[in-house]
C-alpha atoms as a PDB file:
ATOM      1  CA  UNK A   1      -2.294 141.881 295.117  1.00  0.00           C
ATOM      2  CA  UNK A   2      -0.264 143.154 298.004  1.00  0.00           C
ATOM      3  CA  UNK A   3       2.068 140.197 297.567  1.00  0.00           C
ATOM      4  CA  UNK A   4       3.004 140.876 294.095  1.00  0.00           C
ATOM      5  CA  UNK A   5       3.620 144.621 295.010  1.00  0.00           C
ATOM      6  CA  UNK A   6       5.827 143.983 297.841  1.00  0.00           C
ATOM      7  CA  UNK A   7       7.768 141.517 295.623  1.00  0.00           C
ATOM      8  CA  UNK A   8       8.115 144.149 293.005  1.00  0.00           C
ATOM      9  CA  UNK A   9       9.585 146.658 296.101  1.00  0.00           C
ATOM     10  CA  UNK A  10      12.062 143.773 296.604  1.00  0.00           C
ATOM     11  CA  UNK A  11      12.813 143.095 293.116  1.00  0.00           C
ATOM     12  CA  UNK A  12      13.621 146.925 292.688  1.00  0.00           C
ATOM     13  CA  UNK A  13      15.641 147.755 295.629  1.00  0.00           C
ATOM     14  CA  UNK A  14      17.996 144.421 295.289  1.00  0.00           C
ATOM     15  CA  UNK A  15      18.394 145.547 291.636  1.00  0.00           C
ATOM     16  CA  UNK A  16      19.405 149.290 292.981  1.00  0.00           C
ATOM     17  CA  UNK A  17      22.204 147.800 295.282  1.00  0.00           C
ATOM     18  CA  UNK A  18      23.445 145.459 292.646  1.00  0.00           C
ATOM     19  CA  UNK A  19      24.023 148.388 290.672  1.00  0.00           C
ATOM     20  CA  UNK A  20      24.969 150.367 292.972  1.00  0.00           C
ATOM     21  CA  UNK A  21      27.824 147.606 293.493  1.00  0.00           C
ATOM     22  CA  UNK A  22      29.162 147.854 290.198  1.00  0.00           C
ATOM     23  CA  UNK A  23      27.033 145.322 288.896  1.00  0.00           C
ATOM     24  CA  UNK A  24      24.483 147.034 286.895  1.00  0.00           C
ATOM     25  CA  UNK A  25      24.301 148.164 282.967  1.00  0.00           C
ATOM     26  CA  UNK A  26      26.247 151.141 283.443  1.00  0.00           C
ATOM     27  CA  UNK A  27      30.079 152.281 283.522  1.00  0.00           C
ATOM     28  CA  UNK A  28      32.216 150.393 286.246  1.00  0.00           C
ATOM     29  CA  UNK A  29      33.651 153.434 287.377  1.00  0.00           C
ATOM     30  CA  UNK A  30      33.680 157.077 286.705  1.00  0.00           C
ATOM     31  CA  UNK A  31      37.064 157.718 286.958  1.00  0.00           C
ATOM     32  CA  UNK A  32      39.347 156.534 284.374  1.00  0.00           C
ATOM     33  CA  UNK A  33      43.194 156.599 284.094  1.00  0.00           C
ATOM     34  CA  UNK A  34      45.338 155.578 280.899  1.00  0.00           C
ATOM     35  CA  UNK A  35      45.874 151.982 280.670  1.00  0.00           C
ATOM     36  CA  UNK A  36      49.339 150.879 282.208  1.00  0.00           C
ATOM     37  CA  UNK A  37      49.546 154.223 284.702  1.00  0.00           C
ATOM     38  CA  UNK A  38      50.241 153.687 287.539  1.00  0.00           C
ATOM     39  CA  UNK A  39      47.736 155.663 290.641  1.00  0.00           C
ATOM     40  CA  UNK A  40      49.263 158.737 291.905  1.00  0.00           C
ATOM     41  CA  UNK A  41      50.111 157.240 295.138  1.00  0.00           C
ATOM     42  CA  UNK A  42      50.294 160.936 297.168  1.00  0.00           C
ATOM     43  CA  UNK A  43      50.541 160.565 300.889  1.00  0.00           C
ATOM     44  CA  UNK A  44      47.373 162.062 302.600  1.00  0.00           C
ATOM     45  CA  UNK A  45      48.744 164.569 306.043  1.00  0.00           C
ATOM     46  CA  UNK A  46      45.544 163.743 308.108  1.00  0.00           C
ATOM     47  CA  UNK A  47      46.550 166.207 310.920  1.00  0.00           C
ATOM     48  CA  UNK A  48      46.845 169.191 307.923  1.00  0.00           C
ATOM     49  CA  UNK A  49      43.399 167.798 306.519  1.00  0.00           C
ATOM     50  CA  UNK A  50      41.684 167.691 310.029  1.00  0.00           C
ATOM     51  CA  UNK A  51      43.062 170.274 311.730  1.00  0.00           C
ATOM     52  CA  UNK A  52      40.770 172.780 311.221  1.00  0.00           C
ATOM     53  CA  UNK A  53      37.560 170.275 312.612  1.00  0.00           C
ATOM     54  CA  UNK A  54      40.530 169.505 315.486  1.00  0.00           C
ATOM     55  CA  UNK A  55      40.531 173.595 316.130  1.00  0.00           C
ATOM     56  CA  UNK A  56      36.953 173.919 316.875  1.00  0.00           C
ATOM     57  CA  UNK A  57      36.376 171.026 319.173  1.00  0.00           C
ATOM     58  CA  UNK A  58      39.526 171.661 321.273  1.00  0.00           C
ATOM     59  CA  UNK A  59      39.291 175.244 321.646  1.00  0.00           C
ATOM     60  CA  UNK A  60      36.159 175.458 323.544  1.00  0.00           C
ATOM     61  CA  UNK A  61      37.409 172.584 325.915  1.00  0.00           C
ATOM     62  CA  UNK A  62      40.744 174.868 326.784  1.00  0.00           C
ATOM     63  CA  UNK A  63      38.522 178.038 327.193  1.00  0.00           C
ATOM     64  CA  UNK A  64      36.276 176.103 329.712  1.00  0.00           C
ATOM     65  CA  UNK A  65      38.896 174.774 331.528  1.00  0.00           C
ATOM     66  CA  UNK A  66      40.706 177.893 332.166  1.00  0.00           C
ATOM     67  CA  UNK A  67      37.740 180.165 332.922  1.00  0.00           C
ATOM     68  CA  UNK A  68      36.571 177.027 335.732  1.00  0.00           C
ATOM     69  CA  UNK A  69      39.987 177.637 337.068  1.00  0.00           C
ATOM     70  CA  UNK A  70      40.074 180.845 337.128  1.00  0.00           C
ATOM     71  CA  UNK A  71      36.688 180.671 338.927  1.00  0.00           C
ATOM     72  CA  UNK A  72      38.178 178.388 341.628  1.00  0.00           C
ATOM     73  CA  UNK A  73      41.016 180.402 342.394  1.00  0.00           C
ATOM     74  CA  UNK A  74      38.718 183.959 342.754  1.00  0.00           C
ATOM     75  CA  UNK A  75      36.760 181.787 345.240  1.00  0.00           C
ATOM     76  CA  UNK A  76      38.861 180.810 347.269  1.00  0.00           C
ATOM     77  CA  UNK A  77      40.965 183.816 347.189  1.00  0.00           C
ATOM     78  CA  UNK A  78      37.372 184.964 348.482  1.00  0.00           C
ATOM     79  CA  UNK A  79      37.052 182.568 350.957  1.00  0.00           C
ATOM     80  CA  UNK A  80      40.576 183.145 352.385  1.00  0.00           C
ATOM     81  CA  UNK A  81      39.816 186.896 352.581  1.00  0.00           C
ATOM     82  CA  UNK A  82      36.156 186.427 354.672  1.00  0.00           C
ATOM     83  CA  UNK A  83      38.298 184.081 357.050  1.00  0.00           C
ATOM     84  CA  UNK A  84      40.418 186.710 357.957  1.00  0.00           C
ATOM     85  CA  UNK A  85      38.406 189.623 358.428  1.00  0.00           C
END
C-alpha cells in the first residue's frame, strides 16, 4: 500500500545520494590524471576571476552616491540663494 510506496521513495532517493557520493556502480571520478602526477597546483587570482561580478555591483553604488550629492549641494546652493533674495 502507501507504506510500501513511500519506502520504495526512500529506498530510491538514499540510493541516489549514495551514488551521488561516490558510492554507487559507476566511475569514482570523471577526471583522471596519469598515475604518479602530481595536480597542477596553479594559484587561482580571485580578484582577476571576480572582478567583473565586483564591477557591476560597485558601480551603481558610486553613481548613486555621487548623483545624491550632487543633489544636496544644488539644494542648498538653492536654499542659500532664496535666503538672500
Amino acid at each position: 500500500g502507501a507504506h510500501a510506496a513511500a519506502g520504495a521513495h526512500a529506498a530510491a532517493g538514499a540510493h541516489a545520494a549514495a551514488g551521488a557520493a561516490g558510492g554507487g556502480g559507476g566511475p569514482a571520478s570523471t577526471y583522471t590524471r596519469a598515475p604518479g602526477a602530481a595536480p597542477a597546483a596553479e594559484p587561482i587570482d580571485l580578484l582577476a576571476s571576480a572582478r567583473g561580478s565586483i564591477i557591476k555591483r560597485v558601480v551603481p553604488l558610486v553613481v548613486a552616491v555621487v548623483a545624491v550629492l550632487i543633489l544636496r549641494r544644488c539644494l542648498r546652493h538653492r536654499r542659500a540663494r532664496r535666503a538672500i533674495d
